[in-house]
Protein backbone atom coordinates (compact mmCIF):
# COMPACT_ATOMS: atom_id res chain seq x y z
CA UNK A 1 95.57 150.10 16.69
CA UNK A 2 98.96 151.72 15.96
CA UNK A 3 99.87 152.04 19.64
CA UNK A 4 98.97 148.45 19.87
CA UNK A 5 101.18 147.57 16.21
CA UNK A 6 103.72 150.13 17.54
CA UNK A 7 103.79 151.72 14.33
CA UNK A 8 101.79 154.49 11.76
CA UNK A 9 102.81 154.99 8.04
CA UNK A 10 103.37 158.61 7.03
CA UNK A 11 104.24 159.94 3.49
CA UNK A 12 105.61 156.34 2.34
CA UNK A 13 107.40 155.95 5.46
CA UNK A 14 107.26 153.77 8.39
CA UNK A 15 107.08 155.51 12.11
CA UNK A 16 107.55 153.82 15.75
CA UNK A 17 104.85 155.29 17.65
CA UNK A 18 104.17 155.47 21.53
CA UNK A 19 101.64 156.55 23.59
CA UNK A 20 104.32 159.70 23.94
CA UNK A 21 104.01 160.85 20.58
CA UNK A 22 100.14 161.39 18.46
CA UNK A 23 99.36 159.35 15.52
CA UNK A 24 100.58 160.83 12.16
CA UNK A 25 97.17 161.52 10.41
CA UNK A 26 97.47 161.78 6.53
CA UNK A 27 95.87 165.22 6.66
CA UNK A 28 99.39 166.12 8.53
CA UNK A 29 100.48 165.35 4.21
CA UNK A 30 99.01 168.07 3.16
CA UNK A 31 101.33 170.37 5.90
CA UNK A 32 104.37 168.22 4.20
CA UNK A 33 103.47 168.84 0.91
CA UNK A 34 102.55 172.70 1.13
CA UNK A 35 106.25 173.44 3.15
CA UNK A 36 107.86 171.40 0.16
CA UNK A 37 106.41 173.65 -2.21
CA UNK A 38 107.61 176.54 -0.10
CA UNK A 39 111.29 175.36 -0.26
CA UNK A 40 111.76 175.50 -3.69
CA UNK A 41 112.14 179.02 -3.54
CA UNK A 42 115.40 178.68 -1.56
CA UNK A 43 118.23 177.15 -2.58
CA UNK A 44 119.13 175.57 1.25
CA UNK A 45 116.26 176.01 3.38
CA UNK A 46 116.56 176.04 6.82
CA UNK A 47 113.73 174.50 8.18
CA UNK A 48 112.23 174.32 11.86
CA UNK A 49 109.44 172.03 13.12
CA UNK A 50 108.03 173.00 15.79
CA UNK A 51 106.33 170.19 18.19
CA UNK A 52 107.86 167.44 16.03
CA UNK A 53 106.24 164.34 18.21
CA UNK A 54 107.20 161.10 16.61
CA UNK A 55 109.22 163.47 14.05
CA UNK A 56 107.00 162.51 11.02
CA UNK A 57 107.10 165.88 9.65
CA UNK A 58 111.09 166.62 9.93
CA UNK A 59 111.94 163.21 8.95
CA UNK A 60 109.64 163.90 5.73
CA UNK A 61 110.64 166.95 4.70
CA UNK A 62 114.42 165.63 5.03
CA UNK A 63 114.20 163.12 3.02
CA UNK A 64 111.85 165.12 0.05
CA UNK A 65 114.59 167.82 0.18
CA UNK A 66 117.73 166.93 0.03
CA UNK A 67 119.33 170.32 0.71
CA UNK A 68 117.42 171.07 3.62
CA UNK A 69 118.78 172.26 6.97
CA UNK A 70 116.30 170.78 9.33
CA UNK A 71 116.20 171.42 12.75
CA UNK A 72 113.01 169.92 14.91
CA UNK A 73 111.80 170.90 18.40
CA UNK A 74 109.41 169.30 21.15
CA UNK A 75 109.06 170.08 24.87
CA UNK A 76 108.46 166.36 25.72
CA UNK A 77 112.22 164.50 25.98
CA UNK A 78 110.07 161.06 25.72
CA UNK A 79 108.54 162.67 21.98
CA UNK A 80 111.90 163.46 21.39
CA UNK A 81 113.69 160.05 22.25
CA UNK A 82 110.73 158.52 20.00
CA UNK A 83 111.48 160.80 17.24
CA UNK A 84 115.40 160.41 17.46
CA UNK A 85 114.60 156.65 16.58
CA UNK A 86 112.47 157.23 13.63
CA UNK A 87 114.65 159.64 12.27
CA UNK A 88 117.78 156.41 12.69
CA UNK A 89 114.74 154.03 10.87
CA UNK A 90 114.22 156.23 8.37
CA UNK A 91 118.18 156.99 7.80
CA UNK A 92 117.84 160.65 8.49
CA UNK A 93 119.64 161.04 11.54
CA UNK A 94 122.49 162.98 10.65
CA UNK A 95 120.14 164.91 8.59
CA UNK A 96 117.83 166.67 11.70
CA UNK A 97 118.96 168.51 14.57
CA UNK A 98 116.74 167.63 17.33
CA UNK A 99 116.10 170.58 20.63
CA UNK A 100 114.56 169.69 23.74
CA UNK A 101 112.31 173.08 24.83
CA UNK A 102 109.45 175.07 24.00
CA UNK A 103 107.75 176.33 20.78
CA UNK A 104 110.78 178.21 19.43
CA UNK A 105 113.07 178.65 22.71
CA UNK A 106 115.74 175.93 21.77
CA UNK A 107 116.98 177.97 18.54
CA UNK A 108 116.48 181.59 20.23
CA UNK A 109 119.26 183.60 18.05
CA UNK A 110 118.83 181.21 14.97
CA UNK A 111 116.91 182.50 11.61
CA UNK A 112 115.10 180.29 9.22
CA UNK A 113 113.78 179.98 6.00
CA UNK A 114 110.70 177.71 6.97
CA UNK A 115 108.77 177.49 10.30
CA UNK A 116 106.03 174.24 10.50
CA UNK A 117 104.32 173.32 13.03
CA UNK A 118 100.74 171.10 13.56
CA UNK A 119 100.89 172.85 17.00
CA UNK A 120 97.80 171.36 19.85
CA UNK A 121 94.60 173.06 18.60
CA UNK A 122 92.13 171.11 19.71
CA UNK A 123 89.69 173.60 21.90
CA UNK A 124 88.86 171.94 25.54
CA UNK A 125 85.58 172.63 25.32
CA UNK A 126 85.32 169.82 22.36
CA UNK A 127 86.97 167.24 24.50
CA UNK A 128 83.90 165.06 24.99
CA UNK A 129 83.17 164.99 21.65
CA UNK A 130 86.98 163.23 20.39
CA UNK A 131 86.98 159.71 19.51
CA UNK A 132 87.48 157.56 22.60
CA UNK A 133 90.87 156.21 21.18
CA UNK A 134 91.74 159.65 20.53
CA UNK A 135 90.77 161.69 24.19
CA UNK A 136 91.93 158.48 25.86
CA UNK A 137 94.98 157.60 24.76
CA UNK A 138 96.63 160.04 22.84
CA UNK A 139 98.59 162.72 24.72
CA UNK A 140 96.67 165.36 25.96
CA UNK A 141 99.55 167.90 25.48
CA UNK A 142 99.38 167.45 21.66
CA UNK A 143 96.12 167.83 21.28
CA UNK A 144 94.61 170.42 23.43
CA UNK A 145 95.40 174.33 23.03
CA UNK A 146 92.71 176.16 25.88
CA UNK A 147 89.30 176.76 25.47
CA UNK A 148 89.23 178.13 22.00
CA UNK A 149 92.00 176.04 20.41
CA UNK A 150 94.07 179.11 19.45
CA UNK A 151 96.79 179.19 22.48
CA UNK A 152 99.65 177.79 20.52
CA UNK A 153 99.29 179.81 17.83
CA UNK A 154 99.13 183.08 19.78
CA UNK A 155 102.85 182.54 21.25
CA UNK A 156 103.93 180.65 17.66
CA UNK A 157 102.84 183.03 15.20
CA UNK A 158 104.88 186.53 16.44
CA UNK A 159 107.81 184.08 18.01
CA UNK A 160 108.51 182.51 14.11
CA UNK A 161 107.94 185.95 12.49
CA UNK A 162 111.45 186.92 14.80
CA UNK A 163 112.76 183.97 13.65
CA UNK A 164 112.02 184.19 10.04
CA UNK A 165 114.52 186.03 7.66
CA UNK A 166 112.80 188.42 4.98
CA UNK A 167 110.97 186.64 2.89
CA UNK A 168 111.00 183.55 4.90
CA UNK A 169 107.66 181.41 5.38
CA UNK A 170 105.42 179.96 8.15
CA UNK A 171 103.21 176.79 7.29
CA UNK A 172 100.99 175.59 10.36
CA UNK A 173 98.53 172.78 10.28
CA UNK A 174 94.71 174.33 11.75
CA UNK A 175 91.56 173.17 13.01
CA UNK A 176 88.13 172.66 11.35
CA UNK A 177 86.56 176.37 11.95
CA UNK A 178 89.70 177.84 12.60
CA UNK A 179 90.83 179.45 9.41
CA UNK A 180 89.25 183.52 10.10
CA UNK A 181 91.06 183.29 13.59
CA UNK A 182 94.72 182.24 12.46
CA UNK A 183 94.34 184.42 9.37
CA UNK A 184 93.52 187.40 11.78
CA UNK A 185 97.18 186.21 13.83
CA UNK A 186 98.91 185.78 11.29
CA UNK A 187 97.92 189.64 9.94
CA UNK A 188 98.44 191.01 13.36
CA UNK A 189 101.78 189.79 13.81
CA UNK A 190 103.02 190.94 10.38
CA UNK A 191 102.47 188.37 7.77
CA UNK A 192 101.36 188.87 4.13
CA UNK A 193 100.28 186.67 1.46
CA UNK A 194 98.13 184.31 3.86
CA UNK A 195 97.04 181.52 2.15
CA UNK A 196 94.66 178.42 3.15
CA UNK A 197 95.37 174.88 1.37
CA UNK A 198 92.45 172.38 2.18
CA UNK A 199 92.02 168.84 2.81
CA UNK A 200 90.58 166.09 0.73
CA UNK A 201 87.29 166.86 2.62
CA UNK A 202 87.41 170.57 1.40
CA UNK A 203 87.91 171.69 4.90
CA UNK A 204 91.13 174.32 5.54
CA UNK A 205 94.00 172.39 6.94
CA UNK A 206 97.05 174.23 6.33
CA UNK A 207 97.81 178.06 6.68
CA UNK A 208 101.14 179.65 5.28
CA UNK A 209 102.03 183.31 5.22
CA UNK A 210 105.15 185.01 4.62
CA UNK A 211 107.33 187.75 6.47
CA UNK A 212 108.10 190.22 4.57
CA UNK A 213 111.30 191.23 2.52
């Protein structure tokens, strides 16, 4: 139905959506409200979202923190043209710096505070199972991550640790089942303090972890 209305609400604010870009689910809130809490330990966080779609995430975080340096990435330059325009709704458009390329490639030689992401992690093997408004029509690209659901992560989690300054923070939406696997990656490539906030359901939705000092 919000293909059809052209439009999704997200954290109290109101998103153009395309069959370019996925739905913003609320459970994506709980992503938005964990990196917020993250932030208040800097006094200007630069933040990256990685995969920003319909830029729901960027465009929330800009306007919840005003002294925010936001930067938002997507490999799709349709995503990005549909996220450019919500970010002009939404009056945050001199407020995110929008890169065309992928994961973290378009800020290679940039440090941040904060890396997000709710990367593809669906696994292909569950593909039959999705909704059939969801396999159907949504784009496949930012939904599916390889057979397990993990291959985004893999090339995400060591590229933000180089990216990250001491002390900075990564906050990454995950999968139901997922939580032992990214908690292993995120261990492997260096992080401490990993952390699992879950959803209204009780299920883990959001891992953070910190590089550090």
């Amino acid at each position: 139905m919000q293909y059809v209305e052209g439009y999704a609400e997200f954290y109290g604010l109101h998103f153009q959506v395309t069959p370019d870009v996925l739905i913003p689910r609320p459970e994506t809130e709980h992503l938005v409200e964990k990196t917020i809490e993250l932030a208040a330990g800097f006094a200007h966080p630069r933040i990256v979202d990685i995969g920003t779609g319909s830029g729901a995430i960027a465009i929330a975080l800009a306007h919840a923190l005003s002294d925010a340096i936001v930067t938002a990435t997507d490999q799709s330059p349709a995503a990005l043209a549909v996220a450019k325009q919500n970010a002009a709704q939404n009056g945050a458009v001199n407020r995110i710096r929008f890169r065309e390329g992928n994961l973290l490639e378009p800020v290679a030689g940039e440090q941040f505070e904060i890396v997000v992401s709710n990367p593809p992690y669906v696994p292909e093997k569950d593909r039959d199972s999705l909704a059939v408004e969801v396999r159907d029509y949504e784009p496949a690209q930012a939904l599916f991550a390889g057979e397990d659901g993990l291959a985004i992560y893999r090339g995400l989690i060591p590229a933000a640790f180089r990216v990250l300054v001491p002390g900075g923070f990564i906050a990454l939406e995950i999968g139901y089942g997922q939580q032992a696997c990214v908690q292993s990656l995120l261990e492997d490539a260096g992080f401490t303090r990993v952390a699992f906030t879950a959803d209204l359901q009780g299920i883990p939705r959001v891992a953070s972890a910190q590089r550090g000092s």
